[in-house]
Protein backbone atom coordinates (compact mmCIF):
# COMPACT_ATOMS: atom_id res chain seq x y z
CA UNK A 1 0.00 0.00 0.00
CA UNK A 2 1.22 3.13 -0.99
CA UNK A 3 -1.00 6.32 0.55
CA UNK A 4 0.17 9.86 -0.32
CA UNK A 5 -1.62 11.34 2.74
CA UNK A 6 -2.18 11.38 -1.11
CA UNK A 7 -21.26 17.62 -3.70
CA UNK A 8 -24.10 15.81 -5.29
CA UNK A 9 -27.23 14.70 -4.50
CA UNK A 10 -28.05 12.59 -1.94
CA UNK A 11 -28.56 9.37 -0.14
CA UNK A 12 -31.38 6.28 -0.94
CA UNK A 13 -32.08 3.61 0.45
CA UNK A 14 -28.64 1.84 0.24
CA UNK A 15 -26.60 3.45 -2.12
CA UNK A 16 -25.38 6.93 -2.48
CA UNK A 17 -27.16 8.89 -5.42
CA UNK A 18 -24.89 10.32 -8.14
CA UNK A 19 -27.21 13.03 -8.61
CA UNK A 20 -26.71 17.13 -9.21
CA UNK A 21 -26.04 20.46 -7.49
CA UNK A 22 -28.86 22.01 -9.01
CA UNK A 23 -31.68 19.10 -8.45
CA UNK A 24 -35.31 21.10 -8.83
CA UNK A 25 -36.83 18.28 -6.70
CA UNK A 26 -35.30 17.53 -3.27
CA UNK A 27 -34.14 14.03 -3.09
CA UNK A 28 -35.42 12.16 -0.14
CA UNK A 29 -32.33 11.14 2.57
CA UNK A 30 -31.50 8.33 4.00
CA UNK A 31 -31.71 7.95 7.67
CA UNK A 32 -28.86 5.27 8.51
CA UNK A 33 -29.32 3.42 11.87
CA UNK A 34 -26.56 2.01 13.75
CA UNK A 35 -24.84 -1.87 12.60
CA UNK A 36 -25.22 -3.73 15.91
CA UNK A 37 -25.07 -7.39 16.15
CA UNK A 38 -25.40 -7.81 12.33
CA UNK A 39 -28.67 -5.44 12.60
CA UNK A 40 -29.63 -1.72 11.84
CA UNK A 41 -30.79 -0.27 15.05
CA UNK A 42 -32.45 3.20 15.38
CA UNK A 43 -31.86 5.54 18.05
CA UNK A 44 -34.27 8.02 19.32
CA UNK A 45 -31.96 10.91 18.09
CA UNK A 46 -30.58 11.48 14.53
CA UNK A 47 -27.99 13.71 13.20
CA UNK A 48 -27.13 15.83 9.85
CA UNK A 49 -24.78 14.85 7.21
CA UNK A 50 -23.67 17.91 5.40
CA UNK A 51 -21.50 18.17 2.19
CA UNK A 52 -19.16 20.58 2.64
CA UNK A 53 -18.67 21.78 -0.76
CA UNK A 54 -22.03 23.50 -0.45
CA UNK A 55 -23.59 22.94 2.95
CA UNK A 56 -26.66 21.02 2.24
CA UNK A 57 -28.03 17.93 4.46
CA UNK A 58 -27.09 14.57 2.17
CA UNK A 59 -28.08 11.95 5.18
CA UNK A 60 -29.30 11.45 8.51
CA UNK A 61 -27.66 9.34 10.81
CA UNK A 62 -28.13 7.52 14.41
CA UNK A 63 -27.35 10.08 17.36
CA UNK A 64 -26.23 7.59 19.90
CA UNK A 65 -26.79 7.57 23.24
CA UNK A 66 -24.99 5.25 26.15
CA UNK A 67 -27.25 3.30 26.49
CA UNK A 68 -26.87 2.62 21.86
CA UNK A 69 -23.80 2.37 22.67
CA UNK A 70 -24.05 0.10 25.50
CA UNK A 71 -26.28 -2.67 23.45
CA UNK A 72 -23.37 -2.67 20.63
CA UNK A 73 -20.21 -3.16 23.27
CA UNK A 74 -22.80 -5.97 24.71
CA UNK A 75 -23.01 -7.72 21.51
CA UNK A 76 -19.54 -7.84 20.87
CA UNK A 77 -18.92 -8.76 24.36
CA UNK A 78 -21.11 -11.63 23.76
CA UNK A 79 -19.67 -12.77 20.65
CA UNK A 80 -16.12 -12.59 21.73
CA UNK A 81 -16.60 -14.39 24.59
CA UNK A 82 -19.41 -16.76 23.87
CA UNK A 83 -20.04 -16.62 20.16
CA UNK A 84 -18.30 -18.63 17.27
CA UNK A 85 -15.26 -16.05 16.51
CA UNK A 86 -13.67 -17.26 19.61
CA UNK A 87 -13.23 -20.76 17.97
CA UNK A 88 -12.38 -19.04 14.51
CA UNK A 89 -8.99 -20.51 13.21
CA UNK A 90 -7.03 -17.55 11.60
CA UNK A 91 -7.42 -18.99 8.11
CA UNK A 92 -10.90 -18.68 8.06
CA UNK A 93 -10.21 -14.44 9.83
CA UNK A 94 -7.71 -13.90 7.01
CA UNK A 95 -10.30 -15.08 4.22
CA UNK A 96 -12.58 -12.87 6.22
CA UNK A 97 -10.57 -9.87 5.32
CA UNK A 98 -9.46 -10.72 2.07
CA UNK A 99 -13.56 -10.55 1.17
CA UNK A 100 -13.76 -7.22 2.85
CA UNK A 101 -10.83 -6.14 0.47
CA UNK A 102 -12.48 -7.35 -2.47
CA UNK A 103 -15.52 -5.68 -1.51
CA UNK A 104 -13.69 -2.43 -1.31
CA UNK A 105 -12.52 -2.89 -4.51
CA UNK A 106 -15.68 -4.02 -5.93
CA UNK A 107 -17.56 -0.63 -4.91
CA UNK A 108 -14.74 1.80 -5.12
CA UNK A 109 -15.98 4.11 -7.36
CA UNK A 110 -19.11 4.23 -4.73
CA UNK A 111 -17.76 4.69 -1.62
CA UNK A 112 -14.84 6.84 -3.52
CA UNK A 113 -17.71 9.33 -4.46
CA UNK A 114 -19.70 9.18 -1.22
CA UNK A 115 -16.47 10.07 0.71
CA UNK A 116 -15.70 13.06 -1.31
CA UNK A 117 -19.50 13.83 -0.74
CA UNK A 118 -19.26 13.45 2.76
CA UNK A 119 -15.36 14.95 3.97
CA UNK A 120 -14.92 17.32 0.95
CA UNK A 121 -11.66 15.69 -0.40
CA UNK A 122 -11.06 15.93 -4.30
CA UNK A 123 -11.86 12.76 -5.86
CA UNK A 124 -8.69 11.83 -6.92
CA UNK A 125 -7.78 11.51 -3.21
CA UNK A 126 -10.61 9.45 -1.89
CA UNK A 127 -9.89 6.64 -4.95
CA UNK A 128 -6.25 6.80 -3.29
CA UNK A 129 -7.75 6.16 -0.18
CA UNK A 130 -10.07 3.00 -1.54
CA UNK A 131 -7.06 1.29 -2.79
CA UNK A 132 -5.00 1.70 0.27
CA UNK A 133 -8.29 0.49 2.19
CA UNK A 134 -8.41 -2.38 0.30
CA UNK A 135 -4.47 -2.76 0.33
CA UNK A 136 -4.74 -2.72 4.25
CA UNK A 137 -7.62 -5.20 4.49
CA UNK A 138 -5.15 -7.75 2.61
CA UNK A 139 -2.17 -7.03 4.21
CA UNK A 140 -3.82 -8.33 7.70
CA UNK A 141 -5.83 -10.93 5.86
CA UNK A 142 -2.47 -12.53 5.13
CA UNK A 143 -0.71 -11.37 9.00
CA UNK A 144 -3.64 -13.13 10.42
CA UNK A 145 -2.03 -16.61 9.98
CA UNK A 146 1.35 -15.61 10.79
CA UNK A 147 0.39 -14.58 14.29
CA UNK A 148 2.97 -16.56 16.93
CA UNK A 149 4.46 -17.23 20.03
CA UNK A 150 8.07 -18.20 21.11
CA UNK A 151 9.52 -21.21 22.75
CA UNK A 152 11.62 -19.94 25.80
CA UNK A 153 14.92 -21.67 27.20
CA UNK A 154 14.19 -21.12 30.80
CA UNK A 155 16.82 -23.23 33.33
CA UNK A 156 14.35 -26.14 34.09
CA UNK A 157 13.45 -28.88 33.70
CA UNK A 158 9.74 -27.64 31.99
CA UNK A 159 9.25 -26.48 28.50
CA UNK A 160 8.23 -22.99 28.57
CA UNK A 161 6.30 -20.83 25.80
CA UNK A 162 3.79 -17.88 24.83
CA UNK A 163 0.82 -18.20 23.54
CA UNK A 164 -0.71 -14.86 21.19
CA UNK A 165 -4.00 -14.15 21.98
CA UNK A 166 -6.69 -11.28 21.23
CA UNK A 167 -7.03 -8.42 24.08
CA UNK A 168 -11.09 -8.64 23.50
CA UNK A 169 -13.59 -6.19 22.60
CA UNK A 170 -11.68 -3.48 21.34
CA UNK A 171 -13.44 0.52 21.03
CA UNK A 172 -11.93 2.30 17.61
CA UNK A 173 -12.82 5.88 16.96
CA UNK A 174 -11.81 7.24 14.02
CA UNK A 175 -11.37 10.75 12.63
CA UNK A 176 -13.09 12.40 10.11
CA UNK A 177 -10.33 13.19 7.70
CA UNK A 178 -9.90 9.29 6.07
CA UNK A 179 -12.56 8.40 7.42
CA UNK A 180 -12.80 4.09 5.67
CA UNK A 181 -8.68 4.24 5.27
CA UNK A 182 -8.29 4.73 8.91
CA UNK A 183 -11.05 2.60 10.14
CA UNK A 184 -9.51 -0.35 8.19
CA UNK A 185 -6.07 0.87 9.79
CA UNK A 186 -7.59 -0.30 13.00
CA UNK A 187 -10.43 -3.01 11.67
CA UNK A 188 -7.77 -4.74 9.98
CA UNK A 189 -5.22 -5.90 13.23
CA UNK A 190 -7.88 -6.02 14.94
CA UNK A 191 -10.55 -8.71 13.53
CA UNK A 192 -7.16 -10.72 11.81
CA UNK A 193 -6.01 -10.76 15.71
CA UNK A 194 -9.80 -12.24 16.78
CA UNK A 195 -11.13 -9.70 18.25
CA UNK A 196 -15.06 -8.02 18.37
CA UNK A 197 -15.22 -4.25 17.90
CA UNK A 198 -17.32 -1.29 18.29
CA UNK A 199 -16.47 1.03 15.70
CA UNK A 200 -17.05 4.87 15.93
CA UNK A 201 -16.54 6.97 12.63
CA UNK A 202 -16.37 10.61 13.37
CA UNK A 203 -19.94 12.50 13.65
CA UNK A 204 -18.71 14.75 10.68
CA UNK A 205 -18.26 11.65 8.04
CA UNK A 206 -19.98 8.80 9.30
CA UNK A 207 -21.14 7.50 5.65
CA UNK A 208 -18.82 5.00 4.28
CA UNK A 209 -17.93 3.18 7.13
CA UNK A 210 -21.79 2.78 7.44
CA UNK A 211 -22.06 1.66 3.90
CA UNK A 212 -19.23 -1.00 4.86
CA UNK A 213 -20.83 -2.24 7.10
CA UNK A 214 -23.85 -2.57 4.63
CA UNK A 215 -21.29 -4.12 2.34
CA UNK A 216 -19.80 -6.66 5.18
CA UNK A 217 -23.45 -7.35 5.85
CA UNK A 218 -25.25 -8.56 2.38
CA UNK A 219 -21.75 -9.89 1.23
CA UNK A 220 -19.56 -11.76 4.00
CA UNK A 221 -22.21 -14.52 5.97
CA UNK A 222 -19.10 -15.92 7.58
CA UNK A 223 -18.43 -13.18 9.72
CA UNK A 224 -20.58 -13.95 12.76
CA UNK A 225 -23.47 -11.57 14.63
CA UNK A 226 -21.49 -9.41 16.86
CA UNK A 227 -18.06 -8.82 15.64
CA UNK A 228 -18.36 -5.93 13.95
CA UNK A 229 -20.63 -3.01 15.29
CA UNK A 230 -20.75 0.62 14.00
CA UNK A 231 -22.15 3.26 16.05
CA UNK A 232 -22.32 6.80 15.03
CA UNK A 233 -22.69 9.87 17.30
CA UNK A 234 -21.05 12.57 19.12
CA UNK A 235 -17.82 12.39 20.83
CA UNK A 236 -18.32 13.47 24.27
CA UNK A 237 -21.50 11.00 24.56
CA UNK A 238 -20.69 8.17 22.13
CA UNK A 239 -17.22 8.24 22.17
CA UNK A 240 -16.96 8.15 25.85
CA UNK A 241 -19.44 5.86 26.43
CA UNK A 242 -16.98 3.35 24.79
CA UNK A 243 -14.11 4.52 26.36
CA UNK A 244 -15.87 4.20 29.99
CA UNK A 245 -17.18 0.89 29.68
CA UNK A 246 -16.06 -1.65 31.35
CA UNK A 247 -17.21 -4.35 29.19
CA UNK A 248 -14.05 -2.77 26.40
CA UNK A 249 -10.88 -4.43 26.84
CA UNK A 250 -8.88 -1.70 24.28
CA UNK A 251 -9.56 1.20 22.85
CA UNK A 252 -7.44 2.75 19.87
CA UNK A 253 -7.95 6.39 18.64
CA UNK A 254 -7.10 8.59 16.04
CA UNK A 255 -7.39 12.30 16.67
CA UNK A 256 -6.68 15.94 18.41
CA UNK A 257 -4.33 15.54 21.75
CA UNK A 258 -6.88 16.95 23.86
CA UNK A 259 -9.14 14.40 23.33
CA UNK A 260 -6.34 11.65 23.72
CA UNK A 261 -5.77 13.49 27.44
CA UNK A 262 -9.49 13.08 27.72
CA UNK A 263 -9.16 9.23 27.02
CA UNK A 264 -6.43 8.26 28.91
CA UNK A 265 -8.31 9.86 32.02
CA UNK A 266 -11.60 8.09 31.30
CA UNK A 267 -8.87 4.19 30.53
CA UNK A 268 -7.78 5.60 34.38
CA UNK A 269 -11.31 6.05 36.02
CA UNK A 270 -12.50 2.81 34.53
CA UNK A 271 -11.04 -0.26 33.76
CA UNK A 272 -7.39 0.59 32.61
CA UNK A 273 -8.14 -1.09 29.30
CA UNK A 274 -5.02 -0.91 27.36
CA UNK A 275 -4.99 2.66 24.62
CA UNK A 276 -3.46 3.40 21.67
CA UNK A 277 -3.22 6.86 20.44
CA UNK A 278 -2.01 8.66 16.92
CA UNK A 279 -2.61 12.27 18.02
CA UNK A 280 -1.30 15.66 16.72
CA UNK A 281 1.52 16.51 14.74
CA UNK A 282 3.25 20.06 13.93
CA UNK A 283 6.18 18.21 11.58
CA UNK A 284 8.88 20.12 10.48
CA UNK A 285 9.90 19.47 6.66
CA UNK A 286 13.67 21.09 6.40
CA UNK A 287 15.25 21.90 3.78
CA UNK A 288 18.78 22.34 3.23
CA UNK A 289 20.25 24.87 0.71
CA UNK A 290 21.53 22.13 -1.16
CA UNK A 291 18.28 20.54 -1.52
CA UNK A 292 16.85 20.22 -5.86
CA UNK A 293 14.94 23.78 -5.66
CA UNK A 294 12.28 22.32 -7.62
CA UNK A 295 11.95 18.68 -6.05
CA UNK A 296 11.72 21.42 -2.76
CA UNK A 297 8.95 23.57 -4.07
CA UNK A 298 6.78 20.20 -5.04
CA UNK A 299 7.50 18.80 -1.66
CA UNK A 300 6.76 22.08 0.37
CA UNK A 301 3.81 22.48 -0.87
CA UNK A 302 2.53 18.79 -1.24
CA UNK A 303 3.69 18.07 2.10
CA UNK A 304 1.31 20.63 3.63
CA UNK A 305 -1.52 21.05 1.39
CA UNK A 306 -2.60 17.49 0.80
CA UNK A 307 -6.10 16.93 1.65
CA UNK A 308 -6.48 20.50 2.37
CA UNK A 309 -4.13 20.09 5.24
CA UNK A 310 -5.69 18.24 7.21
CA UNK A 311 -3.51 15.87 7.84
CA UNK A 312 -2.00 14.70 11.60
CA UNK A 313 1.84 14.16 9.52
CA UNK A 314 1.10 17.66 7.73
CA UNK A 315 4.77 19.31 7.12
CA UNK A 316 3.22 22.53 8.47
CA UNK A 317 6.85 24.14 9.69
CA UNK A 318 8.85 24.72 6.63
CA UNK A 319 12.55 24.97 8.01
CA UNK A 320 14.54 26.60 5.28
CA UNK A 321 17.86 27.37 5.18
CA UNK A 322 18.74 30.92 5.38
CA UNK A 323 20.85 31.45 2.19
CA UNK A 324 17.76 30.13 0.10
CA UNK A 325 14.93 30.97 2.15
CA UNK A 326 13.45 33.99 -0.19
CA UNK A 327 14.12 31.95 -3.29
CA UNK A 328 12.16 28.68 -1.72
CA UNK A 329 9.69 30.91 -0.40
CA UNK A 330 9.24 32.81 -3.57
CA UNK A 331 9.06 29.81 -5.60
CA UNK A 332 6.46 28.29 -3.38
CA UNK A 333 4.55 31.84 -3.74
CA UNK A 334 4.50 31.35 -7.49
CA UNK A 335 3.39 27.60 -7.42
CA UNK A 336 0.41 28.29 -5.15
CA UNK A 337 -1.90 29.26 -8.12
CA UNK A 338 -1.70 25.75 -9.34
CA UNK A 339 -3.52 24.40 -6.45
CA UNK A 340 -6.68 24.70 -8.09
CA UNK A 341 -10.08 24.93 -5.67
CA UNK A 342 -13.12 23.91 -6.54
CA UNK A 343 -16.00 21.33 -6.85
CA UNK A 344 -14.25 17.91 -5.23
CA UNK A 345 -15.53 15.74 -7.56
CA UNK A 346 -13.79 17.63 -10.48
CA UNK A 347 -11.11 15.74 -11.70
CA UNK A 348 -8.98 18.32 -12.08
CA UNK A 349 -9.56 20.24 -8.11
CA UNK A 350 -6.31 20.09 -6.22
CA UNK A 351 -7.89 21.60 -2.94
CA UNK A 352 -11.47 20.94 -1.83
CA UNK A 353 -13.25 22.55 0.60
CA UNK A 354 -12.86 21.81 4.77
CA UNK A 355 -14.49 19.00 6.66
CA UNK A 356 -17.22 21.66 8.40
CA UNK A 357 -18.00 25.15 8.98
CA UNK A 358 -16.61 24.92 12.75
CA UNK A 359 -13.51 23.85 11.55
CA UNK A 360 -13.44 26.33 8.40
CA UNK A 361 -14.14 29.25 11.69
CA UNK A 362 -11.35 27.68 13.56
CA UNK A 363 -8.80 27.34 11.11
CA UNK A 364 -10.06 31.09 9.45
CA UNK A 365 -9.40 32.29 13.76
CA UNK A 366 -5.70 30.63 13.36
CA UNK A 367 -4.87 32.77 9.77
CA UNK A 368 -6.12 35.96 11.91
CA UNK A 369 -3.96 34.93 14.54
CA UNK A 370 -1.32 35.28 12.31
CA UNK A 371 -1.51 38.43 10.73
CA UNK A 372 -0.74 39.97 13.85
CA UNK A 373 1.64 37.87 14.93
CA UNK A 374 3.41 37.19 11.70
CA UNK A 375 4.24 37.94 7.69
CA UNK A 376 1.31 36.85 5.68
CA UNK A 377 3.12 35.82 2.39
CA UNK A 378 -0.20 34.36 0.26
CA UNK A 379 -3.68 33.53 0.91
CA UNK A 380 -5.79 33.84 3.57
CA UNK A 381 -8.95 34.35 2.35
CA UNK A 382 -11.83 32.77 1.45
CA UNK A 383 -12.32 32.29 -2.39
CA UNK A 384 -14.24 34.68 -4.55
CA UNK A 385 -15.98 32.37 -6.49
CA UNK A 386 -19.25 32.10 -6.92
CA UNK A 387 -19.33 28.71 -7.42
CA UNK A 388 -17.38 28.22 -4.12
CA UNK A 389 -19.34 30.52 -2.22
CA UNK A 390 -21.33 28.17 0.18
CA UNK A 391 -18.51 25.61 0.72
CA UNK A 392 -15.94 25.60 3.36
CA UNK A 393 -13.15 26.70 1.39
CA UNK A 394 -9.96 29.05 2.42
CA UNK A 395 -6.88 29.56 0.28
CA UNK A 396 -3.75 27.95 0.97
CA UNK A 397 -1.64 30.23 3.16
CA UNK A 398 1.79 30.84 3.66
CA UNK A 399 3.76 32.49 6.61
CA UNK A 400 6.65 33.68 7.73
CA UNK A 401 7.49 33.45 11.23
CA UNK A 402 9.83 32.06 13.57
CA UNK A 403 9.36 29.15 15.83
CA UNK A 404 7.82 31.14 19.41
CA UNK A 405 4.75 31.92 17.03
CA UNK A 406 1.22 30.55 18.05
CA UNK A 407 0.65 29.39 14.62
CA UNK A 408 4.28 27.71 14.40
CA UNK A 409 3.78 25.91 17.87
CA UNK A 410 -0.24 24.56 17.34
CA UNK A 411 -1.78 22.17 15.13
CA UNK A 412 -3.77 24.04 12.79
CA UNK A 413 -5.25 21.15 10.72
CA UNK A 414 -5.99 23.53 8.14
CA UNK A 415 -3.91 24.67 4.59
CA UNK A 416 -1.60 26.97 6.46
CA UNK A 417 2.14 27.13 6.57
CA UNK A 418 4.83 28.68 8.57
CA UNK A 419 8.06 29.29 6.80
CA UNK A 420 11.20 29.81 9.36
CA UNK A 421 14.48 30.29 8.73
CA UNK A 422 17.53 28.55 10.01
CA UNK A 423 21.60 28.52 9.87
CA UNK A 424 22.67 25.69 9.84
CA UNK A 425 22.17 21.68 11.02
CA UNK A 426 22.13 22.39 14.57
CA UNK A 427 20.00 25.17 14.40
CA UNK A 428 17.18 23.12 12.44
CA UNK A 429 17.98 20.32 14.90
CA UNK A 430 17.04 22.65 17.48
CA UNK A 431 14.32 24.08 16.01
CA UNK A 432 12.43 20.72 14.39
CA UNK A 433 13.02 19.04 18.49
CA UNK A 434 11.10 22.57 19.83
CA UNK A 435 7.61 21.07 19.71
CA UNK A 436 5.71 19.14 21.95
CA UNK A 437 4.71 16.91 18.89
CA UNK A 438 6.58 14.26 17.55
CA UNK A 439 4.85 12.70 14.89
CA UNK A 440 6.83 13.23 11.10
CA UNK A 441 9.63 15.02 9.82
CA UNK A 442 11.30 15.15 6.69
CA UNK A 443 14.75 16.11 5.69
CA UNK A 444 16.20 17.32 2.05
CA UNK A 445 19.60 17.39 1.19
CA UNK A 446 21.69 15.55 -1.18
CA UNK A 447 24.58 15.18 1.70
CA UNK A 448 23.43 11.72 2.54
CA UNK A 449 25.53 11.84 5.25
CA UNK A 450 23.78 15.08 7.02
CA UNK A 451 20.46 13.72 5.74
CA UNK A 452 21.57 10.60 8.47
CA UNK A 453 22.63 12.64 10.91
CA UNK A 454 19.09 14.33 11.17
CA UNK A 455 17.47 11.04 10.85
CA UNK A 456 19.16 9.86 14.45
CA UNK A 457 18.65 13.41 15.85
CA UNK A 458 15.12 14.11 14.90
CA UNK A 459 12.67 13.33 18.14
CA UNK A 460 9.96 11.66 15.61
CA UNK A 461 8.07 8.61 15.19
CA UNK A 462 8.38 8.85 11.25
CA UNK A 463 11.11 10.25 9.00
CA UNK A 464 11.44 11.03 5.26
CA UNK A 465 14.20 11.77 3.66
CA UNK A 466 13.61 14.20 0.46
CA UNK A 467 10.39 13.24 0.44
CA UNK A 468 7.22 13.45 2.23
CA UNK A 469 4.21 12.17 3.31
CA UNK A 470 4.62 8.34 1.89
CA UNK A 471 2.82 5.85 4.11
CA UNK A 472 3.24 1.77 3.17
CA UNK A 473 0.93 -0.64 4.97
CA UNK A 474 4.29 -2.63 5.93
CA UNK A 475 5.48 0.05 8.09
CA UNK A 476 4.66 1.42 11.12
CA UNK A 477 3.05 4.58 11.72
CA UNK A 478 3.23 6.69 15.11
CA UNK A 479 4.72 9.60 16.83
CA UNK A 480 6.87 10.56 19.94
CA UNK A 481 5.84 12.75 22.64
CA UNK A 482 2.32 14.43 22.83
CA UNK A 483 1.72 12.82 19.29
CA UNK A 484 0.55 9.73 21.05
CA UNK A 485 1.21 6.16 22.00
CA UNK A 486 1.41 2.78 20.38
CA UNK A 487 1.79 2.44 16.27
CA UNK A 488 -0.52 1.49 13.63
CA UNK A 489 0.23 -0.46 10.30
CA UNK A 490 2.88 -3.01 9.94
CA UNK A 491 3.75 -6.17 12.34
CA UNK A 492 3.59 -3.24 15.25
CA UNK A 493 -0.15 -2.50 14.16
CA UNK A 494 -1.22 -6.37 15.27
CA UNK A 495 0.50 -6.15 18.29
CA UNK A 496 -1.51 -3.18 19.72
CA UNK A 497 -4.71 -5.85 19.85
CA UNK A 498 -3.04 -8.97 21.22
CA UNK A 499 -2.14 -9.92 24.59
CA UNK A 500 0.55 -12.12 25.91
CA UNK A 501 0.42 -15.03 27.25
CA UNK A 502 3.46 -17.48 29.63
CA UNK A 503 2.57 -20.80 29.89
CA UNK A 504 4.60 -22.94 31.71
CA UNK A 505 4.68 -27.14 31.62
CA UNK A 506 6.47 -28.91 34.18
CA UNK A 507 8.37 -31.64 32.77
CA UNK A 508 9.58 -33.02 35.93
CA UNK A 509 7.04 -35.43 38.10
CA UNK A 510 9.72 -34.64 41.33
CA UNK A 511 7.49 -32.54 44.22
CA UNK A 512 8.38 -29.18 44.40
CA UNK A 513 9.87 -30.25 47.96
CA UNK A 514 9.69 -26.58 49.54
CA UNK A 515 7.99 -27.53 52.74
């Protein structure tokens, strides 16, 4: 899997409509009910989908309560510890996941378009996204029978070993900005390990993870009642509901910081249930003076304004070195034009429009920030376009600041940039390591030897070197510090849902003889 962390109509019965902008009749939405126990439950509250290219209501979804939530962690308590998965040999979880990949595949174009619909990405994106979905999906398919212990030469007579075994019913929320890549991130380790979830898309772009489960549920009869439930609702009820019960054994999130804080208090006050966390980011991309000036422009810009920045790896401090720093800056100035806004499901839109109005306010009160705190090089506005003018769009925006800056220090999660300056390697050292995130960096330079030297010295979870933003299914993904705990992807991704086990076999039929 290779991911380069690279509307209209609306909803029927099943299927999302491919219909128009300017529809003269309105289309009647779907209300989607929450997948529990291989059922569609309704809740006595619903919620609004929005498109964020122009604001209007596509869907209505389940506003869960506890209690919703309750009856799915129930069913997947019941299946994991009573039900048929617990007996399931890994061949038959890998085959399991190999169908869900195929499925993916099968209905890309779909669930490609209903994403866009739903998060605002361009299109080209979201197809990105349904190939590494289905890429991930296989890649634990096949880890699912390679799953082992170890055979331990302890000085006894006794043969000694471990035994791998799922950590239970395991909680995943999942973020709104890949929303079905992400879930799979977590889905994947998780059912190839054997165990039952309870998965929570973000309120904001709930959609194709429901339609999965749709998918999962007409397609994949093997997969027993109970092992996969999808609630939808609001963070601070839904979302904590899962994390405070004490019938979930693990829960693994993908989000802000301050909700990961949040968590890990709620893992404290109830049943310290093991946590994994992929949080923030404010990841430096640095860039020598003898860095390719136009390999540096490309990945400047790219690393940053991808998925209109919203992005946890986002490269949103550009270290540049000070004898180039106006020509890299000016070059990235002249490029910005190219990053064309517009309708996401245009082929040829580079930049579609933000997840939600709240966040569109929030990044908007960031870019303010900055103007009086630093040097507003471009952007910074909303677009003039009429076409654009009832989607959540804002330019891509470039600063120039140094590192004490508000808008250098916090995650934005939005298309702005801060460009600082630096002399030399232990000056960007210095600089890159002043954060309390540690999630990405990148480094260009053709001294291979410097570009090293950074790699050791950087304080983060993932490093590039002249590049940025690749992400393989084979490796793991995960940051230092305040950018969380545990990693996703990879061998390390499988090991965040398994427990381990000692079991010791006396070999000897002598009494122990202590007393």
């Amino acid at each position: 899997m290779v991911h380069y962390v690279a509307h209209r109509g609306a909803v029927r019965s099943n299927a999302p409509v491919r219909g128009r902008h300017n529809m003269k009749t309105k289309p009647q939405l779907k209300t989607y009910k929450n997948f529990v126990n291989n059922d569609w439950t309704a809740s006595k509250k619903t919620r609004e989908v929005v498109n964020p290219f122009n604001g209007t209501t596509i869907a209505m979804v389940a506003e869960s309560s506890r209690k919703d939530v309750d009856d799915a962690v129930a069913a997947a308590r019941e299946a994991f510890d009573r039900g048929p998965w617990r007996e399931s040999t890994a061949q038959q979880r890998g085959r399991i996941l190999f169908a869900m990949a195929d499925l993916v595949r099968k209905h890309a174009a779909m669930l490609a378009e209903l994403e866009t619909l739903n998060c605002g990405k361009p299109i080209v994106e979201s197809e990105f996204d349904m190939s590494d979905t289905a890429s991930c999906f296989e890649y634990y398919g096949g880890l699912a029978t390679k799953i082992h212990g170890e055979t331990l030469p302890v000085p006894d007579n006794a043969l000694n070993m471990t035994l791998r075994e799922p950590v239970g019913v395991a909680g995943l929320i999942v973020p709104w900005n890949y929303p079905l890549m992400l879930a799979a991130w977590k889905l994947g380790p998780a059912l190839a390990a054997g165990c039952t979830v309870v998965l929570k898309p973000a309120e904001q772009t709930p959609l194709t993870t429901l339609e999965f489960a749709r998918l999962v549920q007409e397609n994949i009869r093997e997969l027993p009642p109970g092992v996969l439930n999808v609630v939808t609702g609001d963070g601070p009820v839904a979302g904590r509901a899962i994390v405070e019960s004490m019938k979930v054994d693990k829960v693994a999130f993908t989000g802000g910081t301050e909700t990961g804080r949040a968590i890990l208090k709620g893992v404290a006050d109830s049943n310290l249930k093991k946590v994994s966390l992929e949080l923030g980011g404010k990841s430096p991309n640095i860039f020598f003076s003898d860095a390719d000036l136009d390999a540096a422009t490309d990945g400047a810009l790219f690393g940053v304004f991808i998925n209109q920045g919203e992005v946890c790896s986002a490269g949103s401090r550009i270290l540049i070195q000070q004898d180039v720093f106006k020509k890299l800056v000016a070059r990235m100035k002249e490029t910005l034009p190219r990053i064309r806004l517009g309708d996401p499901l245009n082929r040829e839109t580079k930049m579609g429009p933000l997840v939600s109005k709240d966040h569109l306010q929030k990044v908007e009160s960031y870019i303010e920030i900055g103007r009086k705190e630093a040097k507003l090089i471009a952007g910074g506005r909303r677009p003039s376009s009429n076409q654009l003018k009832n989607g959540y769009f804002i330019e891509p925006t470039i600063f120039e600041s140094g590192n004490n800056s508000r808008i250098a220090r916090e995650e934005i999660f939005g298309p702005v940039v801060t460009c600082i300056p630096f002399k030399n390697e232990d000056d960007a050292l210095e600089i890159a390591n002043d954060t309390p995130y540690g999630l990405a960096a990148a480094v260009w330079s053709r001294d291979i030897f410097r570009c090293l030297r950074m790699v050791k010295r950087l304080r983060a979870g993932i490093v590039w070197v002249n590049t940025m933003q690749p992400c393989y299914v084979e490796s793991p993904w995960g940051g230092y510090k305040q950018s969380g705990h545990g990693r996703e992807l990879s061998l390390h991704g499988i090991e965040e849902f398994l427990e381990t086990k000692q079991v010791h076999i006396n070999l000897s039929e002598q009494p122990i003889g202590w007393y």
